[in-house]
Protein backbone atom coordinates (compact mmCIF):
# COMPACT_ATOMS: atom_id res chain seq x y z
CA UNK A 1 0.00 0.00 0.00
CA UNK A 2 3.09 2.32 0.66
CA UNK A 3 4.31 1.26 -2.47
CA UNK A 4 0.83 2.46 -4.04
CA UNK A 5 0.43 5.83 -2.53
CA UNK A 6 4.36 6.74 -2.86
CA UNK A 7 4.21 5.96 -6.61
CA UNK A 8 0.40 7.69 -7.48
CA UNK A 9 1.79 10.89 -5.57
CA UNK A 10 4.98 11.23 -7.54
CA UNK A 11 3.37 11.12 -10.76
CA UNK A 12 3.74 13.95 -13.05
CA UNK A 13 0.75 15.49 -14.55
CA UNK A 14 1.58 14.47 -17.91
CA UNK A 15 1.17 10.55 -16.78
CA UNK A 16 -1.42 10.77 -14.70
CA UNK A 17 -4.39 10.11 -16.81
CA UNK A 18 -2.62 6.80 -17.82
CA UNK A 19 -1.81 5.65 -13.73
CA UNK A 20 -5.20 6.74 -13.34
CA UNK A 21 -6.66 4.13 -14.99
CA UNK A 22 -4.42 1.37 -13.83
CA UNK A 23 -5.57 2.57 -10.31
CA UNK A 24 -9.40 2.13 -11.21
CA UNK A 25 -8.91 -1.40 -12.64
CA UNK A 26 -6.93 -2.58 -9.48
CA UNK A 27 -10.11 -1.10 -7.34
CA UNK A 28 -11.93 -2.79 -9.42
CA UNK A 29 -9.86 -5.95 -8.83
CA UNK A 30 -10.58 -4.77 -4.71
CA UNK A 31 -14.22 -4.48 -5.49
CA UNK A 32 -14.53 -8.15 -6.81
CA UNK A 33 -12.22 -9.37 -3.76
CA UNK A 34 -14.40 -7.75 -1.41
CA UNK A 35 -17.80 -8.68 -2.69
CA UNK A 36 -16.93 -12.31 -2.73
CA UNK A 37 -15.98 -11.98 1.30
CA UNK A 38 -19.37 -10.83 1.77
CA UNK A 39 -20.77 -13.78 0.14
CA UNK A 40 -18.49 -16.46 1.75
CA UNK A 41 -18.73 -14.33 5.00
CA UNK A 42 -15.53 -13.64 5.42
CA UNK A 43 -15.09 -10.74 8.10
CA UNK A 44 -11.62 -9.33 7.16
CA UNK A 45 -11.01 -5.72 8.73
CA UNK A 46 -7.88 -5.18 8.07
CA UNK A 47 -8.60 -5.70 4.14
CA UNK A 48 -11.78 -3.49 4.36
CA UNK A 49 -9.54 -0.32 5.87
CA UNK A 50 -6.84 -1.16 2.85
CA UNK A 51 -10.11 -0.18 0.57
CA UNK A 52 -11.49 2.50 2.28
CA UNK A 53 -8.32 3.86 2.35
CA UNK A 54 -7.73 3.32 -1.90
CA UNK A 55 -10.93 4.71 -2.82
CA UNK A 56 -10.18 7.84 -0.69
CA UNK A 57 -6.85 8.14 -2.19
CA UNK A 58 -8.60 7.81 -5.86
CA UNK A 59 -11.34 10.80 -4.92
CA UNK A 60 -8.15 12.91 -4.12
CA UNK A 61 -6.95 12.11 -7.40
CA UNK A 62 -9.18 12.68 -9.17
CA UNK A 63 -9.64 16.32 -7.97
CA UNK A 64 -6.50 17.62 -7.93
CA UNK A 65 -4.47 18.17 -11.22
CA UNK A 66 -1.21 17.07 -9.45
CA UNK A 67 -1.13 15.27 -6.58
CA UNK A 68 2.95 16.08 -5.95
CA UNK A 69 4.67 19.68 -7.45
CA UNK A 70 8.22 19.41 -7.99
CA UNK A 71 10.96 22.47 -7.30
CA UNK A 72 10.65 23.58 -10.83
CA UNK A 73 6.76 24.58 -10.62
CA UNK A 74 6.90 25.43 -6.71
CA UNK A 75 4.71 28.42 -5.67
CA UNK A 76 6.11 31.02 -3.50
CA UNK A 77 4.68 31.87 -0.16
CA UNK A 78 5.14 35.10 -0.39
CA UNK A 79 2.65 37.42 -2.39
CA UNK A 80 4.87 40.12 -4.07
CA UNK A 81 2.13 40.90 -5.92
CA UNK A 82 -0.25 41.91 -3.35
CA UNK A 83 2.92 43.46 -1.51
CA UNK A 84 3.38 45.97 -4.52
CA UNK A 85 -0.58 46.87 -4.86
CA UNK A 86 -1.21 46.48 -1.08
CA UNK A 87 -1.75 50.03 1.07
CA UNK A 88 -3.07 51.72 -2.38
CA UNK A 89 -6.75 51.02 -1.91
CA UNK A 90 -8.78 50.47 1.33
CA UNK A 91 -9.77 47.07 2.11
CA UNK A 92 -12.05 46.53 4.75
CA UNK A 93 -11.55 42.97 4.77
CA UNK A 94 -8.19 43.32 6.16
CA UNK A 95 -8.85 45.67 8.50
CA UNK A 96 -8.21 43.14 11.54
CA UNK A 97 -5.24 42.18 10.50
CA UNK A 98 -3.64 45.73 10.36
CA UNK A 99 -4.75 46.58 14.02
CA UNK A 100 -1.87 44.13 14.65
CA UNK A 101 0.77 46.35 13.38
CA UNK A 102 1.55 49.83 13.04
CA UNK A 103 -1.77 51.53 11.32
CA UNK A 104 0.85 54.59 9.78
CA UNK A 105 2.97 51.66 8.05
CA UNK A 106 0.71 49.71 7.05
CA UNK A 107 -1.28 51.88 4.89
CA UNK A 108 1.94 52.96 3.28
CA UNK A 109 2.23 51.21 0.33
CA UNK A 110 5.83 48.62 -0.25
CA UNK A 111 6.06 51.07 -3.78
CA UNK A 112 6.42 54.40 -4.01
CA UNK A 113 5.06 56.15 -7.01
CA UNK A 114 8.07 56.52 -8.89
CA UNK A 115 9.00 52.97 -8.04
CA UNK A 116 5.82 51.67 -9.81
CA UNK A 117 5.79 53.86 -12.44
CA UNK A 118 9.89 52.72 -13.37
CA UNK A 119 8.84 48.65 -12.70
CA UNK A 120 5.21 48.84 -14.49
CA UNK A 121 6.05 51.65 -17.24
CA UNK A 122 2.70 53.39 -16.03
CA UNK A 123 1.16 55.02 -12.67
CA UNK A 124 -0.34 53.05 -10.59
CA UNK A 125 -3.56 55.09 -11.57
CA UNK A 126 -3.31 54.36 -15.02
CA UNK A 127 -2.74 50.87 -13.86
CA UNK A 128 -6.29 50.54 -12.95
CA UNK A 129 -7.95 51.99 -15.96
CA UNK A 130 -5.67 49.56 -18.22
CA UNK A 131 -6.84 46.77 -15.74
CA UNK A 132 -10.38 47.33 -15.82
CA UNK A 133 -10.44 48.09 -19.95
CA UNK A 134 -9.15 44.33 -20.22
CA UNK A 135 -10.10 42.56 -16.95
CA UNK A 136 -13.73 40.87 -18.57
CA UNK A 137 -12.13 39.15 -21.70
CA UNK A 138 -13.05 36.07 -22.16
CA UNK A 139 -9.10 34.63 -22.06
CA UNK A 140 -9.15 35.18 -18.33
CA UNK A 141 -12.04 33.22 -17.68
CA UNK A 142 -12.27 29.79 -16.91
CA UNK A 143 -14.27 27.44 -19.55
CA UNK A 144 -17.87 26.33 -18.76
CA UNK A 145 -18.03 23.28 -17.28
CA UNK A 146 -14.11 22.79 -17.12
CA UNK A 147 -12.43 21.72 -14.11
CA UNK A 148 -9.41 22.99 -11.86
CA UNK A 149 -8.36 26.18 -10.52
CA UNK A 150 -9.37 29.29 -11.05
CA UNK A 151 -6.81 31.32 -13.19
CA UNK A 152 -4.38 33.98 -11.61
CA UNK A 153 -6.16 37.60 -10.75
CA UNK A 154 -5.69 39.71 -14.14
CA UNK A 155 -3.76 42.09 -11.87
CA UNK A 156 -1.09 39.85 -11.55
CA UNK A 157 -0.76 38.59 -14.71
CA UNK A 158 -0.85 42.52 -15.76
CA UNK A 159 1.52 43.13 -14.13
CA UNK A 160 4.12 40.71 -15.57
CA UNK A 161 3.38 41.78 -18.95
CA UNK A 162 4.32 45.18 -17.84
CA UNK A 163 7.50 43.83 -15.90
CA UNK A 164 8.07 41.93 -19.48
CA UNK A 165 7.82 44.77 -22.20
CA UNK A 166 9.47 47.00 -19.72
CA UNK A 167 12.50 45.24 -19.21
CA UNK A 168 15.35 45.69 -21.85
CA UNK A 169 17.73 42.15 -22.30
CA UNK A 170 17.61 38.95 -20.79
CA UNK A 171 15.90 40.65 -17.56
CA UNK A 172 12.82 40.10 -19.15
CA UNK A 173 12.67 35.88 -19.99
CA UNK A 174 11.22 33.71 -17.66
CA UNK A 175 13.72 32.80 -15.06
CA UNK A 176 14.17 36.22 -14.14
CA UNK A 177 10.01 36.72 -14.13
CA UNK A 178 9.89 33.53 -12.15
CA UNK A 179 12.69 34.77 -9.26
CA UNK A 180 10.97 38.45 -9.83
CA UNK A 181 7.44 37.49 -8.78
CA UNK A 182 7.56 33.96 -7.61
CA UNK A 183 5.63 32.15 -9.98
CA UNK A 184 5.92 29.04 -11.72
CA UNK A 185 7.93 28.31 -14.67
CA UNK A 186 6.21 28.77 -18.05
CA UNK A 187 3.80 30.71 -16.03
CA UNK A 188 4.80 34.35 -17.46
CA UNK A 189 4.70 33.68 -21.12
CA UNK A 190 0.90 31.98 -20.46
CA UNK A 191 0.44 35.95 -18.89
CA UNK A 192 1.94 37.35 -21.63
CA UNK A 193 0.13 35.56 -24.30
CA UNK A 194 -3.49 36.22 -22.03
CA UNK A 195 -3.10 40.24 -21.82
CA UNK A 196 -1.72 40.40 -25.43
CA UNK A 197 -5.22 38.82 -26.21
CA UNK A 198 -6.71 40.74 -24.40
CA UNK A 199 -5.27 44.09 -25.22
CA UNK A 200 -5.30 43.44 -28.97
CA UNK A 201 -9.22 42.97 -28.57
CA UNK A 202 -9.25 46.80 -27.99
CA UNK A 203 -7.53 47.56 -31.59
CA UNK A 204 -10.48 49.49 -32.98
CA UNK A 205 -11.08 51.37 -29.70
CA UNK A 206 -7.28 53.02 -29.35
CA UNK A 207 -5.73 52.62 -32.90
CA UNK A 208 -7.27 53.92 -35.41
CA UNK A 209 -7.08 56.78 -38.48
CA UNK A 210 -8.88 59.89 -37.67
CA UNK A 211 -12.15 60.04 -39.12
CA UNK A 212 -12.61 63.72 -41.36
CA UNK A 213 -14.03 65.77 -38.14
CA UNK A 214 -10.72 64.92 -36.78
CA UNK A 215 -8.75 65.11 -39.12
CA UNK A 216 -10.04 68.89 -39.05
CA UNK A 217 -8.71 69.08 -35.88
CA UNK A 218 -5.62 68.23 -35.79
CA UNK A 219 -4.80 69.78 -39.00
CA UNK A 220 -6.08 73.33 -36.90
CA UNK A 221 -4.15 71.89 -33.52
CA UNK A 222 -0.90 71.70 -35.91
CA UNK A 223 -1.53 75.26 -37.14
CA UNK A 224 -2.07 77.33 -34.34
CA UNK A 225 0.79 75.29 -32.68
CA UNK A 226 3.74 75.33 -35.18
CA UNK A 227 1.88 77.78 -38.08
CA UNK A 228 2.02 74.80 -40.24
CA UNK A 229 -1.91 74.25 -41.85
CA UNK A 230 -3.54 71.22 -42.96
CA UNK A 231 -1.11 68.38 -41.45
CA UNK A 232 -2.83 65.35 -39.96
CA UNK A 233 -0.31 62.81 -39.41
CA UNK A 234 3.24 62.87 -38.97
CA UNK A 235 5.98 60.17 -40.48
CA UNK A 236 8.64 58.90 -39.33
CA UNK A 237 10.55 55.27 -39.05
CA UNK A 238 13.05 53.78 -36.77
CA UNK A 239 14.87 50.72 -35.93
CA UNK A 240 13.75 47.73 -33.80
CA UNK A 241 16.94 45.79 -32.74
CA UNK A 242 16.93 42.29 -32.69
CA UNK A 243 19.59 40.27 -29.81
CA UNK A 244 19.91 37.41 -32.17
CA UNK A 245 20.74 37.10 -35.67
CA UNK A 246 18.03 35.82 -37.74
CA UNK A 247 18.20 32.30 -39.33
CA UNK A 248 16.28 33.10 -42.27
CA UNK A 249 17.88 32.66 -45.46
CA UNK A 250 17.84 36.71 -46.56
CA UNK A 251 19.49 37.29 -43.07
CA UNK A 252 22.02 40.15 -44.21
CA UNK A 253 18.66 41.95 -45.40
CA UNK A 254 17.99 42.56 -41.43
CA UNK A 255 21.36 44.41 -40.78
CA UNK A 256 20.93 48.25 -40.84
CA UNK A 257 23.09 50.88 -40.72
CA UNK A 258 22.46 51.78 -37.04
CA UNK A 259 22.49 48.14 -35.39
CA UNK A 260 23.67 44.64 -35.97
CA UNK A 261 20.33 43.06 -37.15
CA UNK A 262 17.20 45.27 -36.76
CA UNK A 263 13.58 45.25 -37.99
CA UNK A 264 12.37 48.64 -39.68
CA UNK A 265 8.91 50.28 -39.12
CA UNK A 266 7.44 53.49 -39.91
CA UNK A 267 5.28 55.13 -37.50
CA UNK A 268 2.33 57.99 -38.02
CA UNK A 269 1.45 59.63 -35.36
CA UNK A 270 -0.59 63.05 -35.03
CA UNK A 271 0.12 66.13 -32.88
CA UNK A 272 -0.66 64.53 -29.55
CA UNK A 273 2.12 61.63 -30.08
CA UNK A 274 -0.74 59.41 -30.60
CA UNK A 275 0.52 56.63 -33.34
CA UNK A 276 -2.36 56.58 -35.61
CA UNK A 277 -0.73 54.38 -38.13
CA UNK A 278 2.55 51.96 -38.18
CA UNK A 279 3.71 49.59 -40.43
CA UNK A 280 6.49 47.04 -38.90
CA UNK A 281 8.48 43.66 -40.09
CA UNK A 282 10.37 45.05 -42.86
CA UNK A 283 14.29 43.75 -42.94
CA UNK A 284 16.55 46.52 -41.35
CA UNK A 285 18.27 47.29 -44.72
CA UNK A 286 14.93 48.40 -45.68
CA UNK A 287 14.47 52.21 -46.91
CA UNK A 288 12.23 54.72 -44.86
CA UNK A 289 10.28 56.07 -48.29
CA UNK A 290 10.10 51.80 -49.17
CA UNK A 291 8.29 51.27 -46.36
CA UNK A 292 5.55 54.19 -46.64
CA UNK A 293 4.98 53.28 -50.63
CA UNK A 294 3.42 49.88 -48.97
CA UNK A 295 0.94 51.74 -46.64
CA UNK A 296 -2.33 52.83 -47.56
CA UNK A 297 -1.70 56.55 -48.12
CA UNK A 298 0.35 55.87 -51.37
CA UNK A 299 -1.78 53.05 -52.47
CA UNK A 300 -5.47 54.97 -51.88
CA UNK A 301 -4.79 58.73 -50.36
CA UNK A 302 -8.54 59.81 -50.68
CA UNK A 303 -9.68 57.01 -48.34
CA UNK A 304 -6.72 59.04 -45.64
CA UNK A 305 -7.52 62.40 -46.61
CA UNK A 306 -9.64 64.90 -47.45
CA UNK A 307 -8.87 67.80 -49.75
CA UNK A 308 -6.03 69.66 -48.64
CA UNK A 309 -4.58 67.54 -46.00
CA UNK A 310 -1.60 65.48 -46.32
CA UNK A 311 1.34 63.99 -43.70
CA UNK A 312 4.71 65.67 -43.38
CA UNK A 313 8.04 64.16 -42.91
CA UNK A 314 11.53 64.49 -43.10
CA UNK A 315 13.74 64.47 -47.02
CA UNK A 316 13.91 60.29 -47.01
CA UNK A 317 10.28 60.59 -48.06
CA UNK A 318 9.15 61.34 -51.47
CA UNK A 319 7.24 64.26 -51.92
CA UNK A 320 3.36 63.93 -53.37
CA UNK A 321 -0.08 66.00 -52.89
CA UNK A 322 -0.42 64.15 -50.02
CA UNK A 323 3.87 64.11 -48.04
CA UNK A 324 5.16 66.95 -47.19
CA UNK A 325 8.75 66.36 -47.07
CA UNK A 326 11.51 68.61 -46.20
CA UNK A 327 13.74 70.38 -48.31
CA UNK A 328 16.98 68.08 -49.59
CA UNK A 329 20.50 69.24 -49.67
CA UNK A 330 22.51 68.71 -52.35
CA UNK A 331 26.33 67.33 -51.61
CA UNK A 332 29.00 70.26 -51.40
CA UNK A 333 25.59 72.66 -52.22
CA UNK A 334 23.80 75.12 -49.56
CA UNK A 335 20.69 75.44 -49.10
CA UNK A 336 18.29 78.47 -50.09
CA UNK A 337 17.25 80.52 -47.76
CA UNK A 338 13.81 80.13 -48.01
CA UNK A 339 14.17 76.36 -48.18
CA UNK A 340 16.27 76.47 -44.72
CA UNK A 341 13.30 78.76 -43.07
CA UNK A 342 10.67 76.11 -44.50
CA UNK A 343 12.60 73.20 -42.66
CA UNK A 344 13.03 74.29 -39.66
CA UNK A 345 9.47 75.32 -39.77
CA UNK A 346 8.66 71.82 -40.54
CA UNK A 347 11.25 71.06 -37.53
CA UNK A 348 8.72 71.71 -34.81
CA UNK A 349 5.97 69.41 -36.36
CA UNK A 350 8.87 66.33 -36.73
CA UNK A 351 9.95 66.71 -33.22
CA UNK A 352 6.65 65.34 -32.12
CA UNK A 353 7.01 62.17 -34.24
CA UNK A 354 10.54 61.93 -32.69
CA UNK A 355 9.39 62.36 -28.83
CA UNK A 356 6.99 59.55 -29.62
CA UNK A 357 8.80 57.10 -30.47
CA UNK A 358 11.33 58.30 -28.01
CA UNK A 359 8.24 57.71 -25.30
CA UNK A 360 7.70 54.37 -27.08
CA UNK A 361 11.24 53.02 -26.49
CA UNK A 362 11.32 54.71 -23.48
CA UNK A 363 8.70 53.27 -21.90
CA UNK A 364 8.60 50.23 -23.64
CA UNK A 365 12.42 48.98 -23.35
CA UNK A 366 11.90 45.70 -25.10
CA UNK A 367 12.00 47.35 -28.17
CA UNK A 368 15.48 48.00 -27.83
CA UNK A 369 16.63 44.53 -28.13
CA UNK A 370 13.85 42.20 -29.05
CA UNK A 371 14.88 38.55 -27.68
CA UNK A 372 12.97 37.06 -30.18
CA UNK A 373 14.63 34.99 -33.04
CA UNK A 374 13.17 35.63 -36.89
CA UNK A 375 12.93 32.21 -38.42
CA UNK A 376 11.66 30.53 -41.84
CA UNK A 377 8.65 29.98 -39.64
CA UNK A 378 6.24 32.57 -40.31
CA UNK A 379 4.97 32.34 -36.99
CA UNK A 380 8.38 33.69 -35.25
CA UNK A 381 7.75 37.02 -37.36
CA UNK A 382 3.75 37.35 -36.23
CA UNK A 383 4.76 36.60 -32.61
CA UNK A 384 6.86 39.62 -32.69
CA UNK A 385 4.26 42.31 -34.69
CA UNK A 386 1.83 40.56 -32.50
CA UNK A 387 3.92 41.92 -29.30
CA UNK A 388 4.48 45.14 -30.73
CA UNK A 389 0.61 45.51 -32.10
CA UNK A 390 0.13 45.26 -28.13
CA UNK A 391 2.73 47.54 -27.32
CA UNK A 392 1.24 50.20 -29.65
CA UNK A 393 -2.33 49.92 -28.23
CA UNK A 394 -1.00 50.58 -25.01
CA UNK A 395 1.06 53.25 -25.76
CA UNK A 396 -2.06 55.25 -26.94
CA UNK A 397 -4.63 53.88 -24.29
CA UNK A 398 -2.00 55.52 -21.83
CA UNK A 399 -1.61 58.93 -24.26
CA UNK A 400 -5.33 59.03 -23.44
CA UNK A 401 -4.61 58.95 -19.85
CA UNK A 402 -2.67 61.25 -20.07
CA UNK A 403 0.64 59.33 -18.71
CA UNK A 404 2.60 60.93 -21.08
CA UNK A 405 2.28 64.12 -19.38
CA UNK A 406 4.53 63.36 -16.86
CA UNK A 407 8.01 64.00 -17.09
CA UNK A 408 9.50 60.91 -16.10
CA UNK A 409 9.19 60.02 -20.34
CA UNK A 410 8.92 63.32 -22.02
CA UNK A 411 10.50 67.28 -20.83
CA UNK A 412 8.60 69.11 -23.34
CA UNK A 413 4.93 71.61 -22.84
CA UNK A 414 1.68 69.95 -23.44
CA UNK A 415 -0.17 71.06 -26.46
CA UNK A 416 -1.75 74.80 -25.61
CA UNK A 417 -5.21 74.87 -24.17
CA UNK A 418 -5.75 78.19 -26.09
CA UNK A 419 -6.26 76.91 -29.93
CA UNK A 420 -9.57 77.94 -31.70
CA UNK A 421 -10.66 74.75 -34.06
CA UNK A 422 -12.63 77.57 -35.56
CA UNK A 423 -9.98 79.37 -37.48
CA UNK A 424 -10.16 79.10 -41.37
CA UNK A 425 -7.11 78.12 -43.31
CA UNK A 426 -6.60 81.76 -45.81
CA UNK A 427 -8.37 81.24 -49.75
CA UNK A 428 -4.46 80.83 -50.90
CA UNK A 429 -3.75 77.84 -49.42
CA UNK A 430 -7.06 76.26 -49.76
CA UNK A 431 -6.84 76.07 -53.21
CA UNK A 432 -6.92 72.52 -54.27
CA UNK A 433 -4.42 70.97 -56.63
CA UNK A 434 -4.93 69.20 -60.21
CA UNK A 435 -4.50 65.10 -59.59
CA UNK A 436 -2.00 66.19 -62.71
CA UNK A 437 0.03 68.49 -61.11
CA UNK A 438 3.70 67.89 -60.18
CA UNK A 439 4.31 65.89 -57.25
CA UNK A 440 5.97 68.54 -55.80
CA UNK A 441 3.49 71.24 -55.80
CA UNK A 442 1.61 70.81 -51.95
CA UNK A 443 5.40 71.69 -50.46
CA UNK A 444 5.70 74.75 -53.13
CA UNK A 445 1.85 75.78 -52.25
CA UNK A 446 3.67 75.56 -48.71
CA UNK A 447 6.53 77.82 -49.41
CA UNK A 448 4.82 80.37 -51.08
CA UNK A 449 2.21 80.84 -48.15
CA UNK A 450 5.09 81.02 -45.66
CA UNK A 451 7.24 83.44 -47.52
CA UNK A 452 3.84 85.78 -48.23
CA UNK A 453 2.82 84.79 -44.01
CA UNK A 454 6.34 84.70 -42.09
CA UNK A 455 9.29 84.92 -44.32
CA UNK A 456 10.73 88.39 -44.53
């Protein structure tokens, strides 16, 4: 019977459907053995305890998962999660338990604000409205009629995705999750792969193109701000580094001229350093103006714009009724002067597309070394946009919470609270242009309005 219990309990949960059913047929085999005692009357005690004792061990079984957890999937004892929420929100439940210590301490929480907001990339308030915008997804409940354990608290597992995409290097793999939190190994990329669901469900809520109304704004936000009419998005692209070199056979493709091996993408944002538009898992050799001919604004502008409005970026991009680019200078040449006032008047709209994805990296310091290897398998590649999709969303749901007001990730003045969306753009520059007419002609409607408006 030692024997019995000794070897059911060690079994690992991959074998234990199979002992399982070796264990019913020898109860069966008990079953038999004991029925024909009652029929020859046979009064054997000792045998009737041995059975009592099987089936009980077979109802324990059966309801736990694992009877015996080795080292490698031990849980800790210690709740570091609760210890880094705990003291932030009254519970009245616990209330008893704090009259045993030291009320002034224990409402302190083990975090500090800054502390949070450098482990979790966000305030703690933020925290909370991320938490309850994914908290009722269906991947964080348990199937109807399926057995077990309730899953972890969404809290938790929020918070090691945040640990995880905040974390540049091997800090953020699952050892180093495991020793950070205490949990399981092979728990944190289950979290991971949960809130990515989850936050990609809210795609069409907090990434999307700005619908004509505004459009209108922004375009009149970008005007009053940096005198520079009828802009709606702004372009940029940068480099994602990848740790490990790719084993794909165009491999070379994916070294750029700023990193080893990288992955380019091109970003839109608008005024507000909301990304409105990005385009990622282009090799790193890949060309800015390559990677914009493949969006949608090159391909089918009047589903992007209205009349009038167009994106601006810097000279990699070609120009086109709809990109404004800035003025190129020619090798061993100077600039004109007028060209050199229209780019640095262009300057102060590009800086914004350059503080957001400095806030994006910032916050977000996986994306400085992706530990993620690009394989022949197309699934490597979507596991990494899929990441990055999520990293997007959230870096607009918390530009809506205004998180990037604070000046732990940017130094710079919020947008002016003083614009009028009234104002009308003058009868000069709202003249439309032929679908003809030179692809240059939006940036030289551009430069005459600002030499007639500010250049003197």
């Amino acid at each position: 019977m030692h024997f019995v219990v000794s070897w059911v309990f060690g079994t690992r949960a991959s074998e234990k459907q199979q002992r399982m059913r070796r264990m019913h047929s020898c109860m069966g085999e008990r079953i038999a053995a004991r029925l024909f005692r009652t029929v020859v009357e046979d009064d054997d005690s000792v045998e009737d305890a041995k059975d009592a004792a099987f089936a009980s061990m077979i109802r324990v079984a059966e309801s736990r998962r694992c009877l015996f957890r080795s080292q490698v999937y031990r849980k800790s004892l210690h709740d570091r999660f609760k210890e880094d929420l705990d003291g932030r929100d009254d519970d009245e439940d616990d209330e008893t338990e704090r009259q045993l210590i030291n009320r002034e301490a224990a409402l302190l929480p083990w975090l500090t604000e800054a502390e949070f907001l450098q482990k979790y990339c966000m305030s703690y308030d933020s925290f909370k409205l991320v938490l309850s915008e994914i908290k009722d997804h269906n991947v964080f409940k348990r199937l109807e009629g399926k057995a077990g354990r309730p899953q972890t608290p969404v809290a938790n597992q929020l918070m090691v995705f945040c640990k995880h995409i905040g974390t540049e290097g091997d800090g953020a793999n699952g050892p180093n999750q495991c020793n950070t939190f205490g949990i399981g190994k092979g728990l944190s990329d289950v979290f991971h792969r949960c809130v990515t669901t989850a936050i990609l469900s809210l795609r069409d809520v907090h990434y999307t193109w700005p619908d004509a109304d505004e459009r209108r704004e922004l375009a009149k936000l970008g005007e009053i701000q940096c005198d520079f009419p009828n802009c709606v998005g702004i372009a940029d692209g940068t480099l994602f580094p990848l740790a490990f070199e790719p084993e794909v056979t165009d491999a070379p493709d994916y070294s750029g001229r700023k990193h080893g091996f990288s992955i380019t993408t091109m970003i839109i944002c608008d005024y507000n350093k909301k990304i409105r538009y990005y385009l990622a898992g282009y090799p790193g050799s890949c060309h800015d103006n390559r990677v914009y001919n493949n969006t949608g604004f090159v391909k089918n502008p009047k589903a992007c714009f209205s009349e009038m409005e167009h994106n601006v970026g810097d000279s990699a991009f070609s120009n086109s009724p709809f990109m404004v680019s800035s003025y190129r200078k020619a090798k061993g040449e100077l600039l004109e002067a007028d060209h050199e006032k229209f780019n640095t008047k262009l300057a102060k709209l590009r800086i914004r597309s350059q503080r957001c994805i400095g806030i994006l990296k910032g916050r977000f310091p996986w994306l400085r070394s992706i530990r993620m290897k690009v394989t022949d398998d197309p699934k490597s590649m979507r596991r990494i946009l899929r990441l990055v999709d999520a990293t997007v969303i959230l870096h607009n749901m918390l530009i809506e919470f205004r998180e990037a007001d604070r000046k732990e990730w940017i130094d710079d003045n919020d947008c002016s609270d003083y614009y009028d969306l009234l104002r009308e753009p003058t009868d000069e520059l709202n003249k439309a242009s032929h679908p003809s007419a030179e692809k240059d002609c939006r940036r030289t409607q551009l430069l005459m309005y600002f030499k007639e408006k500010f250049f003197h």
